[in-house]
Protein backbone atom coordinates (compact mmCIF):
# COMPACT_ATOMS: atom_id res chain seq x y z
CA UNK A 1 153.33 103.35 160.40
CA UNK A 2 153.28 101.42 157.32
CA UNK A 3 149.88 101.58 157.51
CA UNK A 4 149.96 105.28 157.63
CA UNK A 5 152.08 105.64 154.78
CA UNK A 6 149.79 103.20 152.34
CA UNK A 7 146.65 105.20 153.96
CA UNK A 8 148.64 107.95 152.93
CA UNK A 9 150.11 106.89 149.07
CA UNK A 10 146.16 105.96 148.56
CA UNK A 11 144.90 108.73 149.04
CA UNK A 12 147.32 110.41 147.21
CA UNK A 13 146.70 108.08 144.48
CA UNK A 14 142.94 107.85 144.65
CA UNK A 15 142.95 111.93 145.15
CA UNK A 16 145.34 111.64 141.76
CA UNK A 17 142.90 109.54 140.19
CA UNK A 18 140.01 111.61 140.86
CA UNK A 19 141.92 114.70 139.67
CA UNK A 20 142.97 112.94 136.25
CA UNK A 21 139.20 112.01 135.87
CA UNK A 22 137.75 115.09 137.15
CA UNK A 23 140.39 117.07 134.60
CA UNK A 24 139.84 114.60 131.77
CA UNK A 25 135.90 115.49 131.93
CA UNK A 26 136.81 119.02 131.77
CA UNK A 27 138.88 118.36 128.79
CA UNK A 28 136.52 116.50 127.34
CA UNK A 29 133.63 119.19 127.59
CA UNK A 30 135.93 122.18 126.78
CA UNK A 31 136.75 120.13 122.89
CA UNK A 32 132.85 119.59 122.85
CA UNK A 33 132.72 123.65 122.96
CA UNK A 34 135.37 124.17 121.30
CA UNK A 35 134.17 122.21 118.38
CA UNK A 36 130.67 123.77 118.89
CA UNK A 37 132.47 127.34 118.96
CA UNK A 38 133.98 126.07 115.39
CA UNK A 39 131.14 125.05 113.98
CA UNK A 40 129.23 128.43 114.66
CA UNK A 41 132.41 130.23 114.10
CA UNK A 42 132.14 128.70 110.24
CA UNK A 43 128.16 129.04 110.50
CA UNK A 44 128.89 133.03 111.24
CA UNK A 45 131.37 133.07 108.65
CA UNK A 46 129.30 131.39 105.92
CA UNK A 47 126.42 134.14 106.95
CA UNK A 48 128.73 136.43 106.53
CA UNK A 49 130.11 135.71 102.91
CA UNK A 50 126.06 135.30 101.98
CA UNK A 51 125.46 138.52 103.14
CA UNK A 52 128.59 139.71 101.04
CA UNK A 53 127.94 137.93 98.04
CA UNK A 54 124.15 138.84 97.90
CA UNK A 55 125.10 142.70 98.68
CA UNK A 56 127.96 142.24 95.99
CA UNK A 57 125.25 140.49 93.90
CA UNK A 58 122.65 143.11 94.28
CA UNK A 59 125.28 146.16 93.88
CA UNK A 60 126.39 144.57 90.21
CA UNK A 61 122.89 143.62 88.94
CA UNK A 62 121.98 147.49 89.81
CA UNK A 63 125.74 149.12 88.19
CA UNK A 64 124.53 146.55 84.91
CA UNK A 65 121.09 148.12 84.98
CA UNK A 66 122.62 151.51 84.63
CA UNK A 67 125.52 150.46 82.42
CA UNK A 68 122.47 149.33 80.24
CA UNK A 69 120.57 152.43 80.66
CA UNK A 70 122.99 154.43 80.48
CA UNK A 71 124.06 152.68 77.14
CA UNK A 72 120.45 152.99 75.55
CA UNK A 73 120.43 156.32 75.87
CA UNK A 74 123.61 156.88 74.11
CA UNK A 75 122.10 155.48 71.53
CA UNK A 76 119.60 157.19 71.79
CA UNK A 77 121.44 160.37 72.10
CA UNK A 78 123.38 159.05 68.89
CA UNK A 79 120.56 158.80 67.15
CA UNK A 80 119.25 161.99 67.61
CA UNK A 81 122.84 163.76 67.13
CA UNK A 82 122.58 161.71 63.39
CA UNK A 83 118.92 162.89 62.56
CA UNK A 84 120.15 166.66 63.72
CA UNK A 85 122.44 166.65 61.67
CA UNK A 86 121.19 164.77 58.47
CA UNK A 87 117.88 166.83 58.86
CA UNK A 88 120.29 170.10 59.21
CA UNK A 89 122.54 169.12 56.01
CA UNK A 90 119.31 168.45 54.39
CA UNK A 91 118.76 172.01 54.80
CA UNK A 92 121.79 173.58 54.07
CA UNK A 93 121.41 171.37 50.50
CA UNK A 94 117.97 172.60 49.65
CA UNK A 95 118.70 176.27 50.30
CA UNK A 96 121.74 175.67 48.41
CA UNK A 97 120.32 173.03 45.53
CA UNK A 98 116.77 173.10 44.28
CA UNK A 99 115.18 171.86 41.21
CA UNK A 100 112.21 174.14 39.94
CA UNK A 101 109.44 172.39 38.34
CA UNK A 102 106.73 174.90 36.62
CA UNK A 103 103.66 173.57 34.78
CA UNK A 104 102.61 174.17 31.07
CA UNK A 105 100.48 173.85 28.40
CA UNK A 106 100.93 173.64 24.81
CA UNK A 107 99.17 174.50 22.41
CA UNK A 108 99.86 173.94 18.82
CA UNK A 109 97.93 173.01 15.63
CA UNK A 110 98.61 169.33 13.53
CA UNK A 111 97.09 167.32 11.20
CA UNK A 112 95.52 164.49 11.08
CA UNK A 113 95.67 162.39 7.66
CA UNK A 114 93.02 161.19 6.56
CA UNK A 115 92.31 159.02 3.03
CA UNK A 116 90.51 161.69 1.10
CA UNK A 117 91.87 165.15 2.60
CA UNK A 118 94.20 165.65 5.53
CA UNK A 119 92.33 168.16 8.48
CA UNK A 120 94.40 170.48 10.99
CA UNK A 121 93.28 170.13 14.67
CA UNK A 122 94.18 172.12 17.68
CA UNK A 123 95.79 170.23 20.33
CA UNK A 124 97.04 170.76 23.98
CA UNK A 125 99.94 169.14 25.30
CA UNK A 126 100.53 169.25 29.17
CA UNK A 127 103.62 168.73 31.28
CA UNK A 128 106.38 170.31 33.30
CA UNK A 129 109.47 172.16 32.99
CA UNK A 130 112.06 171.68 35.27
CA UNK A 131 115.69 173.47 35.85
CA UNK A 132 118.32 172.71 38.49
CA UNK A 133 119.32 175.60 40.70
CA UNK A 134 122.41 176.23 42.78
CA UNK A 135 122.33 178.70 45.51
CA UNK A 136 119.66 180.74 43.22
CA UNK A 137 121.41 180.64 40.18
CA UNK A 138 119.81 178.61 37.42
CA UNK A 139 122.39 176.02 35.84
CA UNK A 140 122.01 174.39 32.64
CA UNK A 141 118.54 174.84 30.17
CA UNK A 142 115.30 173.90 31.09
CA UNK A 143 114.69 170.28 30.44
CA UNK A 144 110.43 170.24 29.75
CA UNK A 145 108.95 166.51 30.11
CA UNK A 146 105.87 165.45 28.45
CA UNK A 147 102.60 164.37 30.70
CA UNK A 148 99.83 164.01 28.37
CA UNK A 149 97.99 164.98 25.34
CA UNK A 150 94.63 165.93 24.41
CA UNK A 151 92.60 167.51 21.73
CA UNK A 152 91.95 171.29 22.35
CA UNK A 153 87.60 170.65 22.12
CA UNK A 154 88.34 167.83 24.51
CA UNK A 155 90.71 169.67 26.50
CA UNK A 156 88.39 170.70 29.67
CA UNK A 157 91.25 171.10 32.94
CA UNK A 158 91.83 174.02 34.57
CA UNK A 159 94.40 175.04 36.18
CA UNK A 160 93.91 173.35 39.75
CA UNK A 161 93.64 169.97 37.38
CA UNK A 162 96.98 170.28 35.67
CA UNK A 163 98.64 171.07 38.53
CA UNK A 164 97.86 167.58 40.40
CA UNK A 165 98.74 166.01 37.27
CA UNK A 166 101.93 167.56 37.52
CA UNK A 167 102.63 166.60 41.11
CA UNK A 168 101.23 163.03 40.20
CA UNK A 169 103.61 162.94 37.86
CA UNK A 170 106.22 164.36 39.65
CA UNK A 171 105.23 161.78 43.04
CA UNK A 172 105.76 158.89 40.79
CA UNK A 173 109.07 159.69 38.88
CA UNK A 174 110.78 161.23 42.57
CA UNK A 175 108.88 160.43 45.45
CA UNK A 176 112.06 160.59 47.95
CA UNK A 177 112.78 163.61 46.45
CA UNK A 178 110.60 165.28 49.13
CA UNK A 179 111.73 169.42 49.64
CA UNK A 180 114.35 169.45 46.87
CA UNK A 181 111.80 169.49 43.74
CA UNK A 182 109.93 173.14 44.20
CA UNK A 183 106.87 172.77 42.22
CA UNK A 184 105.12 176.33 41.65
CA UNK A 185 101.66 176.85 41.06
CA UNK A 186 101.88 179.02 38.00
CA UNK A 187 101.39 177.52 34.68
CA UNK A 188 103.25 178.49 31.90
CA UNK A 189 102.06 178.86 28.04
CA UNK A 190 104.84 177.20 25.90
């Protein structure tokens, strides 16, 4: 019976045994996946945040495109709002402020000395006369500025002729004046 009993504790143990073995290969494969699981468990989740950050990437680079846009054209707009409304002030100031400029000639007789005898000659001054106005209303006198001289048989311009010398004139003293001088093109004996 003793023999029974150790034929009986062996196989016990050996069954044991084979059991422990049998469950320590199990364990042993289930870490394996579990560790595999792990490792494409952190593979998934780094795909993931990729995928996040190149969407959140992607999403800011456009929303900084049309901050930028959006910021050029309020600049533009800007702009555009300031040229309005210097080019409408400049209007409201030349309907309101104006300087006339008319052309003239002058003619008048002087003398000329000479060593013997002194001789009168006719000569012909030509130049402009200005005047500031204020909504239509002249203010202050005429001021009349000088261009240039000539003797009266030399004198050979006609109207057309003094009147570009007059805007010459007038083109080198003011050129930014632009609208605000009103030249005419009648020219005035003085």
């Amino acid at each position: 019976m003793e023999i029974i009993i150790l034929a009986i504790i062996s196989t016990l143990v050996l069954t044991t045994l084979v059991w422990i073995i049998f469950f320590k290969n199990i364990q042993s494969k289930l870490s394996h996946e579990n560790d595999k699981l792990k490792m494409e468990l952190n593979i998934v989740k780094s795909d993931i945040d990729y995928q996040v950050n190149k969407k959140l990437e992607d999403k800011t680079s456009t929303l900084n495109q049309q901050i930028l846009e959006l910021k050029r054209e309020s600049v533009i707009i800007e702009r555009e709002s300031y040229d309005k409304g210097k080019k409408d002030a400049s209007t409201e100031f030349q309907k309101d402020y104006y300087v006339s400029v008319i052309p003239y000639k002058e003619t008048y007789e002087g003398e000329r000395d000479y060593v013997i005898f002194g001789k009168k000659n006719k000569y012909v001054n030509v130049g402009f006369q200005r005047q500031l106005f204020v909504k239509g209303i002249p203010v202050f006198d005429p001021v009349y500025s000088f261009v240039e001289k000539y003797e009266f048989n030399e004198f050979r311009l006609n109207e057309e002729a003094i009147n570009r010398l007059v805007n010459n004139a007038i083109k080198t003293i003011a050129p930014q004046a632009g609208t605000f001088i009103k030249v005419t093109e009648n020219i005035i004996e003085k």
